[in-house]
Protein backbone atom coordinates (compact mmCIF):
# COMPACT_ATOMS: atom_id res chain seq x y z
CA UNK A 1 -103.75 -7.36 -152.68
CA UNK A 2 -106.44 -10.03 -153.39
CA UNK A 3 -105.15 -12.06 -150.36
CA UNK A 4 -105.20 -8.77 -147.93
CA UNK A 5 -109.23 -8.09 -148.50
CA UNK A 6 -110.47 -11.44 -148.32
CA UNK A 7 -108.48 -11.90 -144.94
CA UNK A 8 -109.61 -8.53 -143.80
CA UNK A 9 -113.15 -9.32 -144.81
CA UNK A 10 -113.15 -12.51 -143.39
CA UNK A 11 -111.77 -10.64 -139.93
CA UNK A 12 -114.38 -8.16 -139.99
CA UNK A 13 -117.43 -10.95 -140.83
CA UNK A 14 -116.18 -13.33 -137.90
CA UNK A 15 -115.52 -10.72 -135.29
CA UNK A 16 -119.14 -8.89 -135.91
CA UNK A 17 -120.92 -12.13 -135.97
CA UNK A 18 -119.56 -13.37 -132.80
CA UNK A 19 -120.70 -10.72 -130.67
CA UNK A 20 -123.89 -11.60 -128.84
CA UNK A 21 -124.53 -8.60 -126.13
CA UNK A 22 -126.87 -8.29 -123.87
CA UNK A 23 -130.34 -7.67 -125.47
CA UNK A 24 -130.29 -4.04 -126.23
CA UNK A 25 -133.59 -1.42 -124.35
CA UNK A 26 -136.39 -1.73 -126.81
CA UNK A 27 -137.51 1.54 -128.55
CA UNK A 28 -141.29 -0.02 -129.39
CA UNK A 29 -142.48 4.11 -129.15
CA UNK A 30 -139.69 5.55 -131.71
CA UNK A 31 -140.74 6.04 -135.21
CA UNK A 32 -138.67 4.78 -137.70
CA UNK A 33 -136.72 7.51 -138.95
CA UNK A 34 -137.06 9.61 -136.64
CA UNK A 35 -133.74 11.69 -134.53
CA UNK A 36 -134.27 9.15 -131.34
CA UNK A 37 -134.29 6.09 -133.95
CA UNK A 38 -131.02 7.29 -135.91
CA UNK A 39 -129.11 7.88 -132.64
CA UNK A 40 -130.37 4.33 -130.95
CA UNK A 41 -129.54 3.08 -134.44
CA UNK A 42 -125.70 5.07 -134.06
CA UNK A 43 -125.35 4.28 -130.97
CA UNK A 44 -126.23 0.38 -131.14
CA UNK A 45 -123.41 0.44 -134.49
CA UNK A 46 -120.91 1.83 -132.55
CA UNK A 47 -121.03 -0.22 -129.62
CA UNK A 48 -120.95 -3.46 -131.94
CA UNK A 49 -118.21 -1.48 -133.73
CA UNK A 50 -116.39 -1.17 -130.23
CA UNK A 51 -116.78 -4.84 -129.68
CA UNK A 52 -115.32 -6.06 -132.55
CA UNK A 53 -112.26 -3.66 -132.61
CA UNK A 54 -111.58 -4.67 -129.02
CA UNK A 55 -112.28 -8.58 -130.35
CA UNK A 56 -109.80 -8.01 -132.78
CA UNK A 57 -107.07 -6.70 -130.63
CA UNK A 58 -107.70 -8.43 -127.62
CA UNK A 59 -110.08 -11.47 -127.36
CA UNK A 60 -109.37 -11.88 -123.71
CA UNK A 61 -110.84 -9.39 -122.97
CA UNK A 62 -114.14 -10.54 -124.53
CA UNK A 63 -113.63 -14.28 -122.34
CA UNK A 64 -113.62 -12.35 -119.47
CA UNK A 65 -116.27 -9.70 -120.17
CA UNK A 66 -118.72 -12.96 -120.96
CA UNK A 67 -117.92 -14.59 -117.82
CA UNK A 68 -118.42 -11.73 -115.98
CA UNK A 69 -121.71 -11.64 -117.32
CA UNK A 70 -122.47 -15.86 -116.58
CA UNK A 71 -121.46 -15.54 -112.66
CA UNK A 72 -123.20 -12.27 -112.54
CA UNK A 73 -126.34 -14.32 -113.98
CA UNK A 74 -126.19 -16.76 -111.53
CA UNK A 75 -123.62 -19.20 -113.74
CA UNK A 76 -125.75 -22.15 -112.45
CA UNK A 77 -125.74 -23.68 -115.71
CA UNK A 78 -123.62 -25.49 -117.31
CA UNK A 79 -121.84 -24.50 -119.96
């Protein structure tokens, strides 16, 4: 059972820290703990949590999500 959460964990730790979104909208005016900061908060945990579910189950998906986002950048770099 050992063996089953320590690959699970190490799953979960690799997937989240992968991710690297575009930089999410600044909330510089919400006060912390306030309702807008708990549902940007939410809503920023979710979409990581979406991420990594989808990384998980499909990491194509993620390849071609990220260069989507390079050619729609101008992809004049080299990677």
């Amino acid at each position: 059972m050992q063996l089953i959460w320590s690959s699970l964990f190490t799953i979960f730790a690799c997937t989240w820290t992968l991710q690297h979104p575009n930089l999410p909208k600044q909330y510089r005016d919400l006060k912390p703990w306030s309702h807008a900061w708990w549902a940007a908060t939410i809503h920023g945990v979710l979409e990581s949590g979406k991420w990594m579910v989808v990384t998980v189950l499909a990491p194509e998906v993620i390849i071609a999500a990220a260069t989507n986002d390079w050619q729609g950048g101008g992809g004049g770099g080299i990677v």
